[in-house]
C-alpha atoms as a PDB file:
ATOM      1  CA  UNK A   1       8.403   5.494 -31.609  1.00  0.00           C
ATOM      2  CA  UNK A   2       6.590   6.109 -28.128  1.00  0.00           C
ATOM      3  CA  UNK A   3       8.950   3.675 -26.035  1.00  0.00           C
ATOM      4  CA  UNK A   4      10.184   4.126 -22.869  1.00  0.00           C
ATOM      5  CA  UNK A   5      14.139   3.701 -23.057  1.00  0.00           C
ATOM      6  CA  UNK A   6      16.462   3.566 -19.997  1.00  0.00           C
ATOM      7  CA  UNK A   7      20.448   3.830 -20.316  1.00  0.00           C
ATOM      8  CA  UNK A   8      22.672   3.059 -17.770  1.00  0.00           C
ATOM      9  CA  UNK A   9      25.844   5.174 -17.474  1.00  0.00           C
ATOM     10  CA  UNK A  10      25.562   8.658 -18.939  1.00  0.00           C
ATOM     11  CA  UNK A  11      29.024   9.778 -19.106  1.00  0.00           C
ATOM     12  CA  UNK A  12      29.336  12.682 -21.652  1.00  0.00           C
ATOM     13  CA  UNK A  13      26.045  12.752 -22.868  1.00  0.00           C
ATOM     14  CA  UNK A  14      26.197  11.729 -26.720  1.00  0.00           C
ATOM     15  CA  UNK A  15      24.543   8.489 -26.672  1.00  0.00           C
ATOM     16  CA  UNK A  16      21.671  10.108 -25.261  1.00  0.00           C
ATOM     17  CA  UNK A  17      21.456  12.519 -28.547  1.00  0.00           C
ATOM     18  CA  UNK A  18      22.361   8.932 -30.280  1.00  0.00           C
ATOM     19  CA  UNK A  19      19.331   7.419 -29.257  1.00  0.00           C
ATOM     20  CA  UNK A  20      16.952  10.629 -29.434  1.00  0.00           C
ATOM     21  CA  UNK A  21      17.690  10.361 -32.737  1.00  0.00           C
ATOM     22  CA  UNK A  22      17.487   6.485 -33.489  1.00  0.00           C
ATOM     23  CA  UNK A  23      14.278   6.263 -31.730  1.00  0.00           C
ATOM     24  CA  UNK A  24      12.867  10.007 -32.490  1.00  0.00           C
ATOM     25  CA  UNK A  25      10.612  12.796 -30.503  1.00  0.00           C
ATOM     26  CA  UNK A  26       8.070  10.694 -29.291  1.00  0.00           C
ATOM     27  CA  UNK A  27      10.568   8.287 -27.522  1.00  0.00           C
ATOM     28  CA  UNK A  28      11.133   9.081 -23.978  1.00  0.00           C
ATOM     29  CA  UNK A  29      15.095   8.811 -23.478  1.00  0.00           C
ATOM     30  CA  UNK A  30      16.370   8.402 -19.334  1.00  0.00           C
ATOM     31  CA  UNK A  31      19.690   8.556 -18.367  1.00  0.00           C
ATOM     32  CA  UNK A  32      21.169   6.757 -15.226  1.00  0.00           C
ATOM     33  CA  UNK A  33      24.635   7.843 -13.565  1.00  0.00           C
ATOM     34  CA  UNK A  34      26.239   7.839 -10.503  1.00  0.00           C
ATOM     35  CA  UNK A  35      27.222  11.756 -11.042  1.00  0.00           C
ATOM     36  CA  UNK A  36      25.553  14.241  -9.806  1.00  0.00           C
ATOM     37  CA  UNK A  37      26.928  16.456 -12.658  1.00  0.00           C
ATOM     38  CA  UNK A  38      24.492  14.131 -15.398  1.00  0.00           C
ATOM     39  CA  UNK A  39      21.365  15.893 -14.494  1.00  0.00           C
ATOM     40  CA  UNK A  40      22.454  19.457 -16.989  1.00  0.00           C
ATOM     41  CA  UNK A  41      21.374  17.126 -19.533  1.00  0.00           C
ATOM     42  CA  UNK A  42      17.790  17.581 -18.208  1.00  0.00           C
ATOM     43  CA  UNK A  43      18.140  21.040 -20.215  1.00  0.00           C
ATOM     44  CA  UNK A  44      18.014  19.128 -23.303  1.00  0.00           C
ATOM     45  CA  UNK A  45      14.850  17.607 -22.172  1.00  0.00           C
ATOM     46  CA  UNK A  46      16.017  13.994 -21.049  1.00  0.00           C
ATOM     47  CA  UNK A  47      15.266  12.372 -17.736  1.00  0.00           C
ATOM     48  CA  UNK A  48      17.636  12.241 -15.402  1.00  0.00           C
ATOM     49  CA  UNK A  49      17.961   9.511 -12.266  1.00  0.00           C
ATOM     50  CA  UNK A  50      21.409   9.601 -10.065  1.00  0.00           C
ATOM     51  CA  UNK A  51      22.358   7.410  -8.048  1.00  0.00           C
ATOM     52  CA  UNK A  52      24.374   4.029  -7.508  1.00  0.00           C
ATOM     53  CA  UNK A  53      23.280   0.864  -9.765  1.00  0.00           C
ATOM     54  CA  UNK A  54      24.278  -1.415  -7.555  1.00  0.00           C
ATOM     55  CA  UNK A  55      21.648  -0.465  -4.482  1.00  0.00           C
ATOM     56  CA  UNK A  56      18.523  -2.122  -4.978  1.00  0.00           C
ATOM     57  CA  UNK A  57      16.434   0.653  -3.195  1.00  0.00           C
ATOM     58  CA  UNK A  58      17.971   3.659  -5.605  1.00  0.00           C
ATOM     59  CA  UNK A  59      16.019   1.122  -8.410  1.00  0.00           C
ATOM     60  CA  UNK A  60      13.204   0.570  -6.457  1.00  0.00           C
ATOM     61  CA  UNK A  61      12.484   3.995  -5.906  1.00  0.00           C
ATOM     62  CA  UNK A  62      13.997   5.200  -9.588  1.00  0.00           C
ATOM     63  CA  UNK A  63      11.085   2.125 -11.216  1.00  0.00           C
ATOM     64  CA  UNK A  64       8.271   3.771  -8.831  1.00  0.00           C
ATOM     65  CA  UNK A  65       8.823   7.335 -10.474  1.00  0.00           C
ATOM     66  CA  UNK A  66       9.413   5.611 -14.334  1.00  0.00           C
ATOM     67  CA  UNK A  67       6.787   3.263 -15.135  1.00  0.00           C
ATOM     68  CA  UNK A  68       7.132   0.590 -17.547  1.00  0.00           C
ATOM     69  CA  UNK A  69      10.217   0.237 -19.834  1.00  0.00           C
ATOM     70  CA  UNK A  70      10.722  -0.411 -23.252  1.00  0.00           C
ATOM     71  CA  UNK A  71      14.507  -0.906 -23.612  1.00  0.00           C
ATOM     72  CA  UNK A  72      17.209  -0.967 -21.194  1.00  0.00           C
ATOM     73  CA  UNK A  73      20.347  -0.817 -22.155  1.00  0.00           C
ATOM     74  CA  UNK A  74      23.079  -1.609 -18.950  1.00  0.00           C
ATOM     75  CA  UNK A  75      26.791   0.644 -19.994  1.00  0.00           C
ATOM     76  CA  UNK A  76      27.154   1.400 -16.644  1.00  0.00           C
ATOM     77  CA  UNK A  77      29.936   0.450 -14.499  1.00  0.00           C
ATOM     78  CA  UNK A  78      30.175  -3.358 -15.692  1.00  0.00           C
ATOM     79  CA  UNK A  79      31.398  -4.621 -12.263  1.00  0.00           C
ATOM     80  CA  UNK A  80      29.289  -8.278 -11.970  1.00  0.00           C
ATOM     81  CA  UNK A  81      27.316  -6.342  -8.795  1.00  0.00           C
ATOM     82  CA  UNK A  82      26.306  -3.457 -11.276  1.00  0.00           C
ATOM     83  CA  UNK A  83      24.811  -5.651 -13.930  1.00  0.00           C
ATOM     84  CA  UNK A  84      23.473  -8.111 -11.508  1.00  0.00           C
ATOM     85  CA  UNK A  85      21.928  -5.830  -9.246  1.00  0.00           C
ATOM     86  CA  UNK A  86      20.220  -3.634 -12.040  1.00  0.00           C
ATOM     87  CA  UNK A  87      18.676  -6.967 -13.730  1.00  0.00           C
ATOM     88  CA  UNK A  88      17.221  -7.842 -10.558  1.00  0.00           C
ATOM     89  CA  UNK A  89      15.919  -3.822  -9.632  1.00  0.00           C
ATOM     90  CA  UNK A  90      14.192  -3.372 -13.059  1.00  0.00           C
ATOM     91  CA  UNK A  91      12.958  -6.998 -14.444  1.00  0.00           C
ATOM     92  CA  UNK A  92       9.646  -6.319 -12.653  1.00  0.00           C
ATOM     93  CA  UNK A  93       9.302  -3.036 -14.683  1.00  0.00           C
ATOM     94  CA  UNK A  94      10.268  -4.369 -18.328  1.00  0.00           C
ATOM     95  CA  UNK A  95       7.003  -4.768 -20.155  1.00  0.00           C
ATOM     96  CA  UNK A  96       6.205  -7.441 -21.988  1.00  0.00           C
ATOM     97  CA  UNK A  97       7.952  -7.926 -25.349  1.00  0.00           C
ATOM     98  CA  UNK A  98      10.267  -5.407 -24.096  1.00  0.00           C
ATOM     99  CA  UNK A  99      14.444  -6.145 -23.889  1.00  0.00           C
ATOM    100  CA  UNK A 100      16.803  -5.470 -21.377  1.00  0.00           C
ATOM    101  CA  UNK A 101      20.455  -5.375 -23.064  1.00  0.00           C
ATOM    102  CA  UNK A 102      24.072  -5.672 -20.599  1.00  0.00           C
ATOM    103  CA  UNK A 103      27.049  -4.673 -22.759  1.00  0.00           C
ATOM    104  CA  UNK A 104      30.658  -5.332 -22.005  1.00  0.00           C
ATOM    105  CA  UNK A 105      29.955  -8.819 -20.220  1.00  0.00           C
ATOM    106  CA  UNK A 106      33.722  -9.599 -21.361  1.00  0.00           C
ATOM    107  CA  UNK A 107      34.178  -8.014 -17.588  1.00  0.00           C
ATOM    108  CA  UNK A 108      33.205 -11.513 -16.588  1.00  0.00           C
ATOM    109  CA  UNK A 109      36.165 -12.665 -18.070  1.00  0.00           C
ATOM    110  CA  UNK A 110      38.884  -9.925 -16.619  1.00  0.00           C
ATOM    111  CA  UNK A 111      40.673 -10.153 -13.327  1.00  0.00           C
ATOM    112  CA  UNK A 112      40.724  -6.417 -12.873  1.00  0.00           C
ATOM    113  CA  UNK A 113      36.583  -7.302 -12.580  1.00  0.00           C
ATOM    114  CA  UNK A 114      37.138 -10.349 -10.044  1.00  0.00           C
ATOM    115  CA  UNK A 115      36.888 -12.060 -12.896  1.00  0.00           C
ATOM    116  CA  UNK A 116      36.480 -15.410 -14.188  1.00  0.00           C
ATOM    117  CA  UNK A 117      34.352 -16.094 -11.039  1.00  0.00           C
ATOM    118  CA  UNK A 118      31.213 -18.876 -10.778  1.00  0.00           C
ATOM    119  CA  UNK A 119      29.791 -14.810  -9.202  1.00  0.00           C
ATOM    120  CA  UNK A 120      30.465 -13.428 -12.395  1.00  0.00           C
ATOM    121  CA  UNK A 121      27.919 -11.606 -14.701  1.00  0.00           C
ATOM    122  CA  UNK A 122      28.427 -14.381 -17.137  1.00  0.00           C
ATOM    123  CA  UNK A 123      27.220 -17.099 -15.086  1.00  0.00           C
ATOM    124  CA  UNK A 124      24.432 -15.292 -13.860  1.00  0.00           C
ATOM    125  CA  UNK A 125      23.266 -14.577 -17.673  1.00  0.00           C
ATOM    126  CA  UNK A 126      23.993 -18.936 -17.569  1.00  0.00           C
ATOM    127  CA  UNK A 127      21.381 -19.323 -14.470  1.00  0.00           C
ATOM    128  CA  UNK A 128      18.880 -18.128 -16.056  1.00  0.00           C
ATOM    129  CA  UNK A 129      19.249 -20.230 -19.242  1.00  0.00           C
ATOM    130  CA  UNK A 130      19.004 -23.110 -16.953  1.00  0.00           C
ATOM    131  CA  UNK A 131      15.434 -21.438 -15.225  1.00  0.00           C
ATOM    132  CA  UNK A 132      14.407 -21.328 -18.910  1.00  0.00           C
ATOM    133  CA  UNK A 133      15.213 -24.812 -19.974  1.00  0.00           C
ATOM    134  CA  UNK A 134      13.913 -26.018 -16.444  1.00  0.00           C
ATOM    135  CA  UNK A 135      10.529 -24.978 -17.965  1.00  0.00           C
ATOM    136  CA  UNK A 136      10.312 -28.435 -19.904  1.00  0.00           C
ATOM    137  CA  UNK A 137       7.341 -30.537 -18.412  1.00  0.00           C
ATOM    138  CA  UNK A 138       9.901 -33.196 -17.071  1.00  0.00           C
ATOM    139  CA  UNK A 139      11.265 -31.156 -14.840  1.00  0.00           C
ATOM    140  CA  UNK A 140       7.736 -29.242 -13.108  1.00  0.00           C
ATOM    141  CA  UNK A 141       9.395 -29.395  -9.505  1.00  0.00           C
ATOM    142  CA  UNK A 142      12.239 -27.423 -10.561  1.00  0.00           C
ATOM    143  CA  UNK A 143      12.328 -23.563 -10.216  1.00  0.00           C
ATOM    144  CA  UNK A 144      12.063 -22.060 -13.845  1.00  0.00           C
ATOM    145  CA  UNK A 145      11.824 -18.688 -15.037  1.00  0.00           C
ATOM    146  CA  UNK A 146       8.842 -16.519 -15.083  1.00  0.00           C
ATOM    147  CA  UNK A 147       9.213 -13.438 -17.176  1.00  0.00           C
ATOM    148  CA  UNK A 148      12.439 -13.827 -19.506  1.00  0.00           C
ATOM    149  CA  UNK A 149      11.750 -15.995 -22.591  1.00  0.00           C
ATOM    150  CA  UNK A 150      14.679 -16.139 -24.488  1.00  0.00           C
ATOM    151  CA  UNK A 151      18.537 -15.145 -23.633  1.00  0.00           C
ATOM    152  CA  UNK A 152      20.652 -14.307 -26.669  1.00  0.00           C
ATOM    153  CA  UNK A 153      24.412 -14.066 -26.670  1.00  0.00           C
ATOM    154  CA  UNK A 154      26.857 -12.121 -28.682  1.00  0.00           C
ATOM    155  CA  UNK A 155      30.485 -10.909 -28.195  1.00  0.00           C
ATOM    156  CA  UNK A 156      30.394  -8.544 -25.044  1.00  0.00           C
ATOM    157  CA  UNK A 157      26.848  -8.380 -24.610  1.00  0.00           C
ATOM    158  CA  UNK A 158      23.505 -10.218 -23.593  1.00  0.00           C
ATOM    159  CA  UNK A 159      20.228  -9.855 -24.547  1.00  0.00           C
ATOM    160  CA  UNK A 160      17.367 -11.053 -21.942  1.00  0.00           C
ATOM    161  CA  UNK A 161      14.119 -10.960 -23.888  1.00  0.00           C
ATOM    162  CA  UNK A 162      11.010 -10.290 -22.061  1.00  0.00           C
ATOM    163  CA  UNK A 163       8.033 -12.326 -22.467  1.00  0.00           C
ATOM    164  CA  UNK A 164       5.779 -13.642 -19.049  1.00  0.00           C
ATOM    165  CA  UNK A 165       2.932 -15.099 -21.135  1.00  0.00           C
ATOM    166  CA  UNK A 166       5.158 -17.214 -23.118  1.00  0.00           C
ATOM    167  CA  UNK A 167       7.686 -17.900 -19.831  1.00  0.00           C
ATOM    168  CA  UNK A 168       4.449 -18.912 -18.109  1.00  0.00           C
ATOM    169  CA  UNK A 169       3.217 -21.084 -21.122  1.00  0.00           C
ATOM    170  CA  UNK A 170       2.548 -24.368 -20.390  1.00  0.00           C
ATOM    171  CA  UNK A 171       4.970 -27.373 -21.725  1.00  0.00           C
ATOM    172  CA  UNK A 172       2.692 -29.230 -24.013  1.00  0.00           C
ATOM    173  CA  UNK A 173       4.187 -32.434 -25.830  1.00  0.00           C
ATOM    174  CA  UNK A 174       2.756 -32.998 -29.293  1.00  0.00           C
ATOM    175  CA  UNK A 175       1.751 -36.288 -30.679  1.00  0.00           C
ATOM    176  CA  UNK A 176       1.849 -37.101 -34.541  1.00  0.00           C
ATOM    177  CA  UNK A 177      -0.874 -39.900 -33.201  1.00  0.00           C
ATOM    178  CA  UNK A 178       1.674 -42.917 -33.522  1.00  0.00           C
ATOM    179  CA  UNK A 179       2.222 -42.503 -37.195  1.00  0.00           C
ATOM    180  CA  UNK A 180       5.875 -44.786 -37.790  1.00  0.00           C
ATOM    181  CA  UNK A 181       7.690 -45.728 -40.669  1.00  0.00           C
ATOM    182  CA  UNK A 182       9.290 -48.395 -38.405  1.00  0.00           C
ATOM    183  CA  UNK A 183      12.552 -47.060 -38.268  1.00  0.00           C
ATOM    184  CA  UNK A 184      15.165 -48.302 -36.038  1.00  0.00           C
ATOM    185  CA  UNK A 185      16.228 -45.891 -32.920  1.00  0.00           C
ATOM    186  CA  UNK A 186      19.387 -45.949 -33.107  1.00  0.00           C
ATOM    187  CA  UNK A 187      20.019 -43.073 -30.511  1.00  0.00           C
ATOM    188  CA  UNK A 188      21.784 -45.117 -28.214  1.00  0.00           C
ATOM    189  CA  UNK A 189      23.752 -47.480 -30.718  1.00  0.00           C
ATOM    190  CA  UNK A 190      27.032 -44.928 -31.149  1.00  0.00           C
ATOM    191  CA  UNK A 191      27.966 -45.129 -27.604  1.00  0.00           C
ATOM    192  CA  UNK A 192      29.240 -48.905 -28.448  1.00  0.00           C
ATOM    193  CA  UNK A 193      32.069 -47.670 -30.518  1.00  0.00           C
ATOM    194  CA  UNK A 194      33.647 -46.238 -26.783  1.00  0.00           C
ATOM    195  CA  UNK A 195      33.835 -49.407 -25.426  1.00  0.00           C
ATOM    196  CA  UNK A 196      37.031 -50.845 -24.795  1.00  0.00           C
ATOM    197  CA  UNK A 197      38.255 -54.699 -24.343  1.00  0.00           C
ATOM    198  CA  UNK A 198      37.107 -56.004 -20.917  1.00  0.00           C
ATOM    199  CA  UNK A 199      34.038 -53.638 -20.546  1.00  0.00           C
ATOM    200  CA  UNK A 200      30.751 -55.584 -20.888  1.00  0.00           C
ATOM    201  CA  UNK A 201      27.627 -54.068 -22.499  1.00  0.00           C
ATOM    202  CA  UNK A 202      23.921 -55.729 -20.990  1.00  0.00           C
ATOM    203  CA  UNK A 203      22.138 -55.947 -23.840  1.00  0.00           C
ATOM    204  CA  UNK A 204      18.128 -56.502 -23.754  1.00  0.00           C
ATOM    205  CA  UNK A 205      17.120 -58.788 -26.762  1.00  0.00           C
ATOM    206  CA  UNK A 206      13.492 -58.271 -26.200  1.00  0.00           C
ATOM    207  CA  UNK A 207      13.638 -54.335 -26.407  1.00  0.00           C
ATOM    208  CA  UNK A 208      11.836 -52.858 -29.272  1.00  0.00           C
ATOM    209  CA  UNK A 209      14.182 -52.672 -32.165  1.00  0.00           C
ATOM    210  CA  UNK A 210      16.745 -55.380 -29.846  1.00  0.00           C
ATOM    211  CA  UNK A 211      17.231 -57.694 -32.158  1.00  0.00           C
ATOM    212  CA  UNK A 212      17.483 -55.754 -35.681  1.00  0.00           C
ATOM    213  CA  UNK A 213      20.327 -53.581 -33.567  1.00  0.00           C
ATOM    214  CA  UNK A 214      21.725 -56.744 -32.428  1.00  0.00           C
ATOM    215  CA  UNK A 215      22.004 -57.959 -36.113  1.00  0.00           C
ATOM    216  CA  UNK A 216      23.746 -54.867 -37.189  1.00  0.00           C
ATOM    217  CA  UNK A 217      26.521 -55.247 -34.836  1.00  0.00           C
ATOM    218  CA  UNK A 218      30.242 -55.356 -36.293  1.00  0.00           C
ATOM    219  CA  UNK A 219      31.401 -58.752 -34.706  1.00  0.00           C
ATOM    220  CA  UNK A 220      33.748 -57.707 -32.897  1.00  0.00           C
ATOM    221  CA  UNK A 221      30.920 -56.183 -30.003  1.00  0.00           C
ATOM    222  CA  UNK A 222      29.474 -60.035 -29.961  1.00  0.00           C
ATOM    223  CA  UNK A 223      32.120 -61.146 -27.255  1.00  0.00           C
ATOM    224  CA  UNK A 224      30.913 -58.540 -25.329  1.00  0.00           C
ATOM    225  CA  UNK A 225      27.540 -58.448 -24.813  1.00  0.00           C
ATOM    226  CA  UNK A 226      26.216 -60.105 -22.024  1.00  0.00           C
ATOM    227  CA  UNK A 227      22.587 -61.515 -22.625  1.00  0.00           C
ATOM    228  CA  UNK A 228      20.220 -61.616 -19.367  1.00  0.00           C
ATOM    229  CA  UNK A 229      19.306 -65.023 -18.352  1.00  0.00           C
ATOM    230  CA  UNK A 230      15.691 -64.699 -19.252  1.00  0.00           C
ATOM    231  CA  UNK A 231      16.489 -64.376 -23.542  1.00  0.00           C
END
């Protein structure tokens, strides 16, 4: 396939040959390390980029010089600043319908990591589920987010899948044009089986649906409803 695929953290070399042969000739494999020593794997004819993960410029300059990306797969140093830092330095370059993939996340959870911190990985990767969900029409004066459509979670490793026309899709509510079979909404009728004696539940008669609800009651909620003055 003719994709563009980054890894992070190079080490001995094999995935690189792993990959070349997954994805084929045409796919353009890059390696990322922090040691210098990476780049003999040039010979081989894979791209080479050194330098630290965790410096926004190094990405900044390493995007300028690679374009758009296909696949990025983060096995770099898994310290929450690593993964964090390289979401953040090559989101802008991750084409659409493109995924960027962090492995060993369980780092969040270790204390040899700093870990479990509210700074972790983790609860970055849970951030951006809440910029995603904040996309909902309800909630237009919230910041959502713009270019990641879905996040998928496995053991050890998150998925951010890249999408900015459907991110930047607007919420649109659907109407089946008031077509009812009448039924009851019941959504709110389990939260009487938590009350306790002494608590009092204010209960609207004249609500839609108010008085079939009211019927339904077990008796022993009748002593304590208190009905407003006006039914």
């Amino acid at each position: 396939k003719p994709i563009t695929f980054v890894e992070v953290g190079v080490l001995n070399g094999g995935s690189l040959f792993m990959w070349r042969e997954f994805f084929g000739r045409d796919a353009r494999i890059i390696g990322v390390d922090l040691n210098p020593l990476a780049k003999k794997w040039e010979d081989e004819d894979f791209e080479i980029f050194i330098g630290s993960q965790s410096d926004p410029e190094f990405w900044k300059a390493t995007m300028a010089e690679v374009g758009e990306i296909d696949l990025l797969l983060d096995d770099g140093g898994h310290s929450f600043e690593q993964q964090i830092v390289t979401v953040e330095g090559v989101l802008a370059n991750m084409k659409d319908g493109g995924l960027l993939v962090v492995e060993d996340m369980h780092t969040s959870y270790m204390s040899d990591f700093g870990g479990p911190s509210r700074y972790s990985f983790l609860e970055y990767a849970k951030n951006i589920v809440d910029g995603i969900n904040n996309r909902f029409e309800r909630f237009a004066d919230r910041p959502s987010e713009r270019a990641i459509h879905n996040v998928s979670f496995f053991e050890s490793i998150i998925a951010f899948e890249i999408s900015r026309k459907l991110a930047t899709k607007p919420c649109e509510l659907l109407s089946n044009d008031g077509i009812s079979s009448d039924a009851v909404d019941y959504r709110h009728a389990d939260t009487l089986y938590h009350l306790q004696p002494g608590d009092t539940l204010f209960f609207d008669a004249d609500a839609p649906h108010g008085p079939e609800i009211l019927k339904k009651l077990p008796a022993r909620y009748l002593s304590l409803i208190a009905y407003p003055q006006n039914t």
